[in-house]
Each structure stands twice: as structure tokens, then as C-alpha cells.
C-alpha atoms as a PDB file:
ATOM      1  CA  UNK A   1       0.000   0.000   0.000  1.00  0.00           C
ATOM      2  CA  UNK A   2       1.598   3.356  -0.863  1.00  0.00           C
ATOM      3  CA  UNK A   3      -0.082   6.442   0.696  1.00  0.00           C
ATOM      4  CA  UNK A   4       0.334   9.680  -0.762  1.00  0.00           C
ATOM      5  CA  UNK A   5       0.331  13.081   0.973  1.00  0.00           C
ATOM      6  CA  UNK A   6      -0.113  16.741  -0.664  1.00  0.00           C
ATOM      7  CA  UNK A   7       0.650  19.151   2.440  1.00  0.00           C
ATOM      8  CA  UNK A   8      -0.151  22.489   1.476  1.00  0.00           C
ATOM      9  CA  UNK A   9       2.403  24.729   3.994  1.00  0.00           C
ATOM     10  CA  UNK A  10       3.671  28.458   4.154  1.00  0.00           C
ATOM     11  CA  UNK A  11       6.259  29.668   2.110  1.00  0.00           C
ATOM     12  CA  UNK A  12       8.272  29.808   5.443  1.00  0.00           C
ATOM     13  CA  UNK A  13       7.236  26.273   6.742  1.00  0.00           C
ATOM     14  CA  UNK A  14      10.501  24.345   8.618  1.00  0.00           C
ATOM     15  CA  UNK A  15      10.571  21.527   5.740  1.00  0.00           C
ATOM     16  CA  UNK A  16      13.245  20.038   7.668  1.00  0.00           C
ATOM     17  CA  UNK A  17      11.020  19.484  10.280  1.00  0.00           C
ATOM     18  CA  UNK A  18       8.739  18.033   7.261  1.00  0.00           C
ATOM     19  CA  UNK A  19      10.966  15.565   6.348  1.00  0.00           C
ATOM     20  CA  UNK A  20      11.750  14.758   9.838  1.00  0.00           C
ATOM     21  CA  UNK A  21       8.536  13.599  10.849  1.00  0.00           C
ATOM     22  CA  UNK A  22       7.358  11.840   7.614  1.00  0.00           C
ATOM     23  CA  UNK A  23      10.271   9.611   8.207  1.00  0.00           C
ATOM     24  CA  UNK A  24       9.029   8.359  11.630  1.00  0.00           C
ATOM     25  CA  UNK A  25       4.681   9.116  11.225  1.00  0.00           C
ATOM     26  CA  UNK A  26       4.021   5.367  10.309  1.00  0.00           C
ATOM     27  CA  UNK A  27       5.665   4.086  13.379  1.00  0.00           C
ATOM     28  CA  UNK A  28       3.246   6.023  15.583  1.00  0.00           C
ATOM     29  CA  UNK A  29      -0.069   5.497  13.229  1.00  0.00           C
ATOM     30  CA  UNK A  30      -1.844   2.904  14.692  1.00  0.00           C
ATOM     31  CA  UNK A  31      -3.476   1.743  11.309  1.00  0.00           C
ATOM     32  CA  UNK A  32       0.073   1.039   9.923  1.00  0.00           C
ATOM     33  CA  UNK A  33       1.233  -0.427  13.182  1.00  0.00           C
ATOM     34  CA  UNK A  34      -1.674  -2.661  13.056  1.00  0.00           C
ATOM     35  CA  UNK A  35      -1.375  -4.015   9.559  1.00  0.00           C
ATOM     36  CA  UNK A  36       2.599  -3.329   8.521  1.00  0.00           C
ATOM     37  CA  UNK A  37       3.533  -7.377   9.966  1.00  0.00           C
ATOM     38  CA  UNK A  38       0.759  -8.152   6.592  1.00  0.00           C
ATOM     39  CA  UNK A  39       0.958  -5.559   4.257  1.00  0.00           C
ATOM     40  CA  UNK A  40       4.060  -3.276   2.903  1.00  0.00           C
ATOM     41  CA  UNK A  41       3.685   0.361   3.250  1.00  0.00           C
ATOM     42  CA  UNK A  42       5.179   2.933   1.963  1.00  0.00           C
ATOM     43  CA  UNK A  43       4.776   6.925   1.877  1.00  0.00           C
ATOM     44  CA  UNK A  44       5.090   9.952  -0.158  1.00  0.00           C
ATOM     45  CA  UNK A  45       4.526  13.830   0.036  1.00  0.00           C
ATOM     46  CA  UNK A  46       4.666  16.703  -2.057  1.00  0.00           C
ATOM     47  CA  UNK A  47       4.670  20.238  -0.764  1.00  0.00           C
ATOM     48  CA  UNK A  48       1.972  22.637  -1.743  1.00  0.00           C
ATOM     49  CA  UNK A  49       2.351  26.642  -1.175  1.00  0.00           C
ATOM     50  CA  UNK A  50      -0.602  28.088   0.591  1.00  0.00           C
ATOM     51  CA  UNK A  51      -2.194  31.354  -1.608  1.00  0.00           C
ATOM     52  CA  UNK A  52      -4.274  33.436  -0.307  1.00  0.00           C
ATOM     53  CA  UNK A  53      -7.233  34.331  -1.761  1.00  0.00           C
ATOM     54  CA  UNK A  54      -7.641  38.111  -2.164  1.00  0.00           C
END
């Protein structure tokens, strides 16, 4: 199973802290601790910049 993310974040979000903590999510998901022994999963995300609407 491959889940894919679209974040939409400020221009000035901390994407370190982005990549940080889509490295360790799935380990504290209780969905994907639940089924990970059965089924392979793997993740994905893709920044999107927030616009305001005027």
C-alpha cells in the first residue's frame, strides 16, 4: 500500500522538520502499526504553497 500526501504549507514552513517527521509518522499510526507485519507500506509527500485568496 503506498499512501500519498499533498501538504499544502507556508512559504516559510521548517521543511526540515517536514521531512523529519514523515520519516518516523508510520511508526506512531496505529493503522500502519496494526497491519505493517501483513501488508508493505510505503509513503510519499509533495509540498503545496498556501495562496491566499484576495
Amino acid at each position: 500500500m503506498h499512501a500519498a500526501y499533498a501538504l499544502q504549507v507556508d512559504a516559510d514552513a521548517d521543511r526540515g522538520k517536514i521531512e523529519r517527521v514523515h520519516g518516523f509518522h508510520a511508526d506512531k499510526c496505529p493503522v500502519a502499526r496494526s497491519i505493517r507485519d501483513a501488508i508493505a507500506i510505503t509513503t510519499s509527500y509533495e509540498l503545496l504553497d498556501v495562496t491566499e485568496d484576495d
